[in-house]
PDB file of N, CA and C in Angstrom:
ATOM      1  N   UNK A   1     -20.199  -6.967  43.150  1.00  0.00           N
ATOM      2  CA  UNK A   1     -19.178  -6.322  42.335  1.00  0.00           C
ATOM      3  C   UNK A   1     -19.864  -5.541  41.221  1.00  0.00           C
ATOM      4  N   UNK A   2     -19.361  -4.098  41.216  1.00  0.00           N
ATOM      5  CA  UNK A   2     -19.797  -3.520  39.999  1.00  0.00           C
ATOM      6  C   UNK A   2     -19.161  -3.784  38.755  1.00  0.00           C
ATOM      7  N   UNK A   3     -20.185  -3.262  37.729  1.00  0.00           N
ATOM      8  CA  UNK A   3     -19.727  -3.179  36.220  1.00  0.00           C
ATOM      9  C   UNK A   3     -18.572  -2.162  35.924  1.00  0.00           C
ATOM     10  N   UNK A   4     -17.647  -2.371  35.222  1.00  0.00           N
ATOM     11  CA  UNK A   4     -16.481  -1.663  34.638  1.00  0.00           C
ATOM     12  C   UNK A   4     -17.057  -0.204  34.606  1.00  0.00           C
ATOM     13  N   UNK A   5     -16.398   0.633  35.017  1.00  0.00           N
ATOM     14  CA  UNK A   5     -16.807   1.902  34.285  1.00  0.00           C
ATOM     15  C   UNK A   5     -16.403   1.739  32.746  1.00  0.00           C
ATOM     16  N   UNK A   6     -17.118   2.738  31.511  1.00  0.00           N
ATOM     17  CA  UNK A   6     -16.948   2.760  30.156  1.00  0.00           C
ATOM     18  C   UNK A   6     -16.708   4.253  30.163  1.00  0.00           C
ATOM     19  N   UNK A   7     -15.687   4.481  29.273  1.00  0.00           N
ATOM     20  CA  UNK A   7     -15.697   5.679  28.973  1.00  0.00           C
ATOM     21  C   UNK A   7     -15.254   5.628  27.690  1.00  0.00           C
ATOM     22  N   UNK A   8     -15.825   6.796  27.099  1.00  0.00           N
ATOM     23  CA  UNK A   8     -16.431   6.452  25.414  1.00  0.00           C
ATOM     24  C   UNK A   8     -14.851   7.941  25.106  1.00  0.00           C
ATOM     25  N   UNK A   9     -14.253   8.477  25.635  1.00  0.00           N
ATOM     26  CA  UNK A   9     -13.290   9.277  25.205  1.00  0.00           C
ATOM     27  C   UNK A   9     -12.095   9.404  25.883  1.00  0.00           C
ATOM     28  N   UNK A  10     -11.286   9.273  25.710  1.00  0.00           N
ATOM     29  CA  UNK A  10      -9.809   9.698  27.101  1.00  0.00           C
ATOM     30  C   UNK A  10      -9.701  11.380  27.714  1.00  0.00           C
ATOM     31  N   UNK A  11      -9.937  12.229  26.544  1.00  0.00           N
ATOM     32  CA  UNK A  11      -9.722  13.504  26.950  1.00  0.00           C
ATOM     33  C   UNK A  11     -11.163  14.454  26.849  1.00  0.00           C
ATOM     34  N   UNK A  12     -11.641  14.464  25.352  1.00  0.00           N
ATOM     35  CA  UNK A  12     -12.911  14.823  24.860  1.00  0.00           C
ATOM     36  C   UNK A  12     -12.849  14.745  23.381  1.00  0.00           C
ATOM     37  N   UNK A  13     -14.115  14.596  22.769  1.00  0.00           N
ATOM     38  CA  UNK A  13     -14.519  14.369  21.563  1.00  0.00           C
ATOM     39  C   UNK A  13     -13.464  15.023  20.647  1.00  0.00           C
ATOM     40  N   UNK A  14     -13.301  16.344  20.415  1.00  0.00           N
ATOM     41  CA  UNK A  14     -11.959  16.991  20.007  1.00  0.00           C
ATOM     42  C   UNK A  14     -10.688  16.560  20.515  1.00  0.00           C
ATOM     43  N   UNK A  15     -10.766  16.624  21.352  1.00  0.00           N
ATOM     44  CA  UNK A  15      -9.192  16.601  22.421  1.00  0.00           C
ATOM     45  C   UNK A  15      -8.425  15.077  22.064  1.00  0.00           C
ATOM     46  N   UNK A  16      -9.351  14.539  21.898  1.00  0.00           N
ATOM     47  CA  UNK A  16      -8.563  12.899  21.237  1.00  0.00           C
ATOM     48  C   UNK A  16      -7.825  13.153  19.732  1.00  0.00           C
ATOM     49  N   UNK A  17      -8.448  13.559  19.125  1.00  0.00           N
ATOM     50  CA  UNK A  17      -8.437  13.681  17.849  1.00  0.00           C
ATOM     51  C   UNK A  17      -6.982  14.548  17.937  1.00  0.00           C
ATOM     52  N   UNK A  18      -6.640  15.609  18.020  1.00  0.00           N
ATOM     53  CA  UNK A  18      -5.758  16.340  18.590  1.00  0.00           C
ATOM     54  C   UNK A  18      -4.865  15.660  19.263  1.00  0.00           C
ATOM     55  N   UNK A  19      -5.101  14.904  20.396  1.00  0.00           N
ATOM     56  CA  UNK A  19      -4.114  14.453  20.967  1.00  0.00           C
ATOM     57  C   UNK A  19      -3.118  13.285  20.636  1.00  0.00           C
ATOM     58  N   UNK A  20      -4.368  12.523  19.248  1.00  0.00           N
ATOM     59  CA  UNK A  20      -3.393  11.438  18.780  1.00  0.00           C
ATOM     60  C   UNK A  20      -2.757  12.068  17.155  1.00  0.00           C
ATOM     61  N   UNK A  21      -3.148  13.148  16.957  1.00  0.00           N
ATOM     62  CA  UNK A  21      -2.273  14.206  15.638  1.00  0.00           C
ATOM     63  C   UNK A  21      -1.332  14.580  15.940  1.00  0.00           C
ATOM     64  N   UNK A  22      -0.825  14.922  17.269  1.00  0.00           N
ATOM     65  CA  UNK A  22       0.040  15.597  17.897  1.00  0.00           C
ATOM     66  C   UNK A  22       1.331  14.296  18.307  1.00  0.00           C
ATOM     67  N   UNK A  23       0.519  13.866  18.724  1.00  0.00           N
ATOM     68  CA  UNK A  23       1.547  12.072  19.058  1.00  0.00           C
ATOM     69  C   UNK A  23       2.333  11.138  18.080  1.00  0.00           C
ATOM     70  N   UNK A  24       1.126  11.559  17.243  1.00  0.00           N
ATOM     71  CA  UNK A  24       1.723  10.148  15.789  1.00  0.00           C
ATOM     72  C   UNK A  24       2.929  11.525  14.965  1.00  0.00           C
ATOM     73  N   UNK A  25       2.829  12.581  15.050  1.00  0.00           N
ATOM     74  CA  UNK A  25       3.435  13.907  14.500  1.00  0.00           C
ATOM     75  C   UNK A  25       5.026  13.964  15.468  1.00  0.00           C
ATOM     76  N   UNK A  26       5.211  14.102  16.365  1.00  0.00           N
ATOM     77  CA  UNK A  26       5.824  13.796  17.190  1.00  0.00           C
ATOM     78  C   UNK A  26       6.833  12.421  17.079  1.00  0.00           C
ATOM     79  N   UNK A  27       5.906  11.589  17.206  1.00  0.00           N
ATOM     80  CA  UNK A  27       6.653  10.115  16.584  1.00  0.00           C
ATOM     81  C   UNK A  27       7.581   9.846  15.342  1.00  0.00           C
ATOM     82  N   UNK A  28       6.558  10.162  14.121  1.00  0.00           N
ATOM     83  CA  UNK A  28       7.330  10.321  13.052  1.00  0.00           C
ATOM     84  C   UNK A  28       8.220  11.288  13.068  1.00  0.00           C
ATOM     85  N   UNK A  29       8.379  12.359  13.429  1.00  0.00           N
ATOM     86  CA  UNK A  29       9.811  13.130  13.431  1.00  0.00           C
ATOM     87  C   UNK A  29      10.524  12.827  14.145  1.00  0.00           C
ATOM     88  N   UNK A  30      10.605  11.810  15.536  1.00  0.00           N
ATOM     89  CA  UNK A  30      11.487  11.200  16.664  1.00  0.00           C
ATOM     90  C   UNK A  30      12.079  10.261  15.205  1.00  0.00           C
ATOM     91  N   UNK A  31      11.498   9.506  15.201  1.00  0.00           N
ATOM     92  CA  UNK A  31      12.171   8.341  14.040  1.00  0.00           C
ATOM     93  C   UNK A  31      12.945   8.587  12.635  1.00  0.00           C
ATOM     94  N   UNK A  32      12.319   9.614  12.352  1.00  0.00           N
ATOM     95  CA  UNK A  32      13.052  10.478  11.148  1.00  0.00           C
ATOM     96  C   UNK A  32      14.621  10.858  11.729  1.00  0.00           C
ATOM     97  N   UNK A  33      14.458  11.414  13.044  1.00  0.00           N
ATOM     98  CA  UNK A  33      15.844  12.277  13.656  1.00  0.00           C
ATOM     99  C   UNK A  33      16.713  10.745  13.728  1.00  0.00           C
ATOM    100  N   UNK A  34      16.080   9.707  14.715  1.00  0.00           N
ATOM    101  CA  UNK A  34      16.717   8.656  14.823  1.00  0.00           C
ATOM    102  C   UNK A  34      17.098   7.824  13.994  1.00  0.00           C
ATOM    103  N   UNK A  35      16.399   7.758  12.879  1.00  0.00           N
ATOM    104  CA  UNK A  35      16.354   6.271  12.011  1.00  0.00           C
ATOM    105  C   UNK A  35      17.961   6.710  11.060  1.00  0.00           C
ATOM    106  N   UNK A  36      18.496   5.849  11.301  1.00  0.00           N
ATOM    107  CA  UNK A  36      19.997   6.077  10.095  1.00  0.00           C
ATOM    108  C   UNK A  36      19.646   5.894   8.489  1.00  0.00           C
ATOM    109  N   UNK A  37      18.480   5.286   8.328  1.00  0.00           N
ATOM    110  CA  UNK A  37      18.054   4.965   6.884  1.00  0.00           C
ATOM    111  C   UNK A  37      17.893   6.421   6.273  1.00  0.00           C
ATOM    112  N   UNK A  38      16.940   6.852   7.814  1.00  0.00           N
ATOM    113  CA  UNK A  38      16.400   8.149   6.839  1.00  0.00           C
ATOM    114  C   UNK A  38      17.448   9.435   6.658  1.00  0.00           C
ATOM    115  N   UNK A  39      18.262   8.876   7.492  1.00  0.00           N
ATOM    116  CA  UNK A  39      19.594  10.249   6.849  1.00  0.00           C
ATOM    117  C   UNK A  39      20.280  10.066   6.197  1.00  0.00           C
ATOM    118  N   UNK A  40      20.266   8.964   5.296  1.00  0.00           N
ATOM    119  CA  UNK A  40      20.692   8.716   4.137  1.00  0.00           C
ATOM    120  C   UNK A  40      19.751   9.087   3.056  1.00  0.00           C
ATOM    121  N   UNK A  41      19.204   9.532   2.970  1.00  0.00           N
ATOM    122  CA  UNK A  41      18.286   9.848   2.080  1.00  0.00           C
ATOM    123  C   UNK A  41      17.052   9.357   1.419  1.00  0.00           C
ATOM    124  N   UNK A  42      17.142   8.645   2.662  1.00  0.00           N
ATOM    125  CA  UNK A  42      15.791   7.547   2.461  1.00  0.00           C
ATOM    126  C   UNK A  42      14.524   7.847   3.446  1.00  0.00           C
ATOM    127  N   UNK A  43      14.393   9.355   3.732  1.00  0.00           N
ATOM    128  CA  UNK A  43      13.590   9.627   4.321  1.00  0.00           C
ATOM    129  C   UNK A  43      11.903   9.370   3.955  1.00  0.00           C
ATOM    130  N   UNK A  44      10.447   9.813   4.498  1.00  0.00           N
ATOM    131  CA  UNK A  44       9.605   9.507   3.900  1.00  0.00           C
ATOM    132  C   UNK A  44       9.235  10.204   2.812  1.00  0.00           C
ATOM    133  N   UNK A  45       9.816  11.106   3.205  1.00  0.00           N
ATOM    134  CA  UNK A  45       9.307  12.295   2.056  1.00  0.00           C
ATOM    135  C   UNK A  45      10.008  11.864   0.558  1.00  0.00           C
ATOM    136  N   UNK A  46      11.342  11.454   0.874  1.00  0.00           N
ATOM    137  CA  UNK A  46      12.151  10.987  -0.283  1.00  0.00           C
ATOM    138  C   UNK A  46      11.264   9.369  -0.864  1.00  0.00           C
ATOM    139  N   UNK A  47      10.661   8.833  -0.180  1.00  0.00           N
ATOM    140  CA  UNK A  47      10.471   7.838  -0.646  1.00  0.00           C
ATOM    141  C   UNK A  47       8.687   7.801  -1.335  1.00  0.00           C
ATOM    142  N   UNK A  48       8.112   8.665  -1.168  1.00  0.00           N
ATOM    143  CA  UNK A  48       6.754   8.859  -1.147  1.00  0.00           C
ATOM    144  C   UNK A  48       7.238   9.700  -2.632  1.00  0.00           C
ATOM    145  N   UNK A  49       8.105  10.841  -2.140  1.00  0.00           N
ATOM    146  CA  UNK A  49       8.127  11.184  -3.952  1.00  0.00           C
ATOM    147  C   UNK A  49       8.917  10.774  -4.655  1.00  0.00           C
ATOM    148  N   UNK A  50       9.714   9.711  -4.513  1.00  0.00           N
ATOM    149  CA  UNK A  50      10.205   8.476  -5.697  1.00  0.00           C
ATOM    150  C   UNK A  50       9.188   8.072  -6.132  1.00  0.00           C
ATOM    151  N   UNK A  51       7.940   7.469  -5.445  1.00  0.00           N
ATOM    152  CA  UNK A  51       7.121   6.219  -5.579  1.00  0.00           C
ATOM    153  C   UNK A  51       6.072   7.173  -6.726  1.00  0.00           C
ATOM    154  N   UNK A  52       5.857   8.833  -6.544  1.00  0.00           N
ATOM    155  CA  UNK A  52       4.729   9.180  -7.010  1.00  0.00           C
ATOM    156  C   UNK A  52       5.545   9.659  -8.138  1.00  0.00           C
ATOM    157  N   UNK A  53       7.014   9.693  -9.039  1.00  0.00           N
ATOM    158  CA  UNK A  53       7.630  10.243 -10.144  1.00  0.00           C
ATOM    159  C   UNK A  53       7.304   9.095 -11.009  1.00  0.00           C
ATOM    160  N   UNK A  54       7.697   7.156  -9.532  1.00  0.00           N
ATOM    161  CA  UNK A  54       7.634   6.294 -10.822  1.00  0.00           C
ATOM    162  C   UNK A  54       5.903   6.049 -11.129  1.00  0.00           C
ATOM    163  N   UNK A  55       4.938   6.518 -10.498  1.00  0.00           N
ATOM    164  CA  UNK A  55       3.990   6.254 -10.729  1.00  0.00           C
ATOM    165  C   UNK A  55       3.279   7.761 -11.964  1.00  0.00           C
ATOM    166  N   UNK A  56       4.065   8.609 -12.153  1.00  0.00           N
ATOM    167  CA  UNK A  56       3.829   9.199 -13.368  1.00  0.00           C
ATOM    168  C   UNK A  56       4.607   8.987 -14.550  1.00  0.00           C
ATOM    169  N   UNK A  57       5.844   8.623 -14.374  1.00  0.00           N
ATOM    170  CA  UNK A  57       6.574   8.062 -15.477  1.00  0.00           C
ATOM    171  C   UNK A  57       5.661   6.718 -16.092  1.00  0.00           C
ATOM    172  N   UNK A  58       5.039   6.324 -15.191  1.00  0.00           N
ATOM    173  CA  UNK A  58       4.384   5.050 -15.821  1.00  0.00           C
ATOM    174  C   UNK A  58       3.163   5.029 -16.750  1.00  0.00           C
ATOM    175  N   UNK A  59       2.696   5.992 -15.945  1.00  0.00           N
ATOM    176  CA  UNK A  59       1.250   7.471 -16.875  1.00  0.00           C
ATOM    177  C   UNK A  59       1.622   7.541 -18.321  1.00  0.00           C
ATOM    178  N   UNK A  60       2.877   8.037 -18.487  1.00  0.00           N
ATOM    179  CA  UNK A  60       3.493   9.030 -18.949  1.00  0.00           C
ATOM    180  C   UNK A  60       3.621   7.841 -20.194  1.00  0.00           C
ATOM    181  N   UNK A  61       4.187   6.685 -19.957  1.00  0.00           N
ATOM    182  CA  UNK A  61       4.747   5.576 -21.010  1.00  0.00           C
ATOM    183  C   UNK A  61       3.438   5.122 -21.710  1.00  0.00           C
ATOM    184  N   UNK A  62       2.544   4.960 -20.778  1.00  0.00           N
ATOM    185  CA  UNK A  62       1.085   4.145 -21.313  1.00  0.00           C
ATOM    186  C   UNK A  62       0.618   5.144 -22.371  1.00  0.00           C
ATOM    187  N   UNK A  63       0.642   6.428 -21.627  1.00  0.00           N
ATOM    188  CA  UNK A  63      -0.111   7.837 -22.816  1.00  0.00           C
ATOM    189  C   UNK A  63       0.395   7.728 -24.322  1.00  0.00           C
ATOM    190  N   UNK A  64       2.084   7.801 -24.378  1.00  0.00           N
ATOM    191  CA  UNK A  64       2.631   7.599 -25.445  1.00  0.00           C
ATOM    192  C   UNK A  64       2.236   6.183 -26.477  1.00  0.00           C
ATOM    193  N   UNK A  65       1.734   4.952 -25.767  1.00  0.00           N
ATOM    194  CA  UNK A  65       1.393   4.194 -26.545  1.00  0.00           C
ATOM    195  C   UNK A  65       0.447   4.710 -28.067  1.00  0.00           C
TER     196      UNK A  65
END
């Protein structure tokens, strides 16, 4: 019995890289369209720039000390 073949890439050195940007890109906008959270306004984008207003408001309080 032979040894496993190994293969060190699925598509090519580029072509992976690409192919899983394109996939995970793809994904997150399937789930965005689907997810009911996020059409309430709880999308990522909405929640990434909540998180980075309260993380300058917090800047913002310490400076004033």
């Amino acid at each position: 019995m032979s040894a496993p073949v190994k293969f060190d890439y699925l598509i090519s050195r580029s072509g992976d890289v690409i192919f899983s940007f394109t996939v995970g890109t793809l994904a997150y906008f399937l789930n965005e369209r689907d997810n009911p959270r996020a059409q309430n306004g709880k999308t990522l984008k909405d929640l990434v720039l909540r998180a980075r207003q309260k993380k300058i408001n917090e800047r913002e309080a310490r400076r004033q000390l």
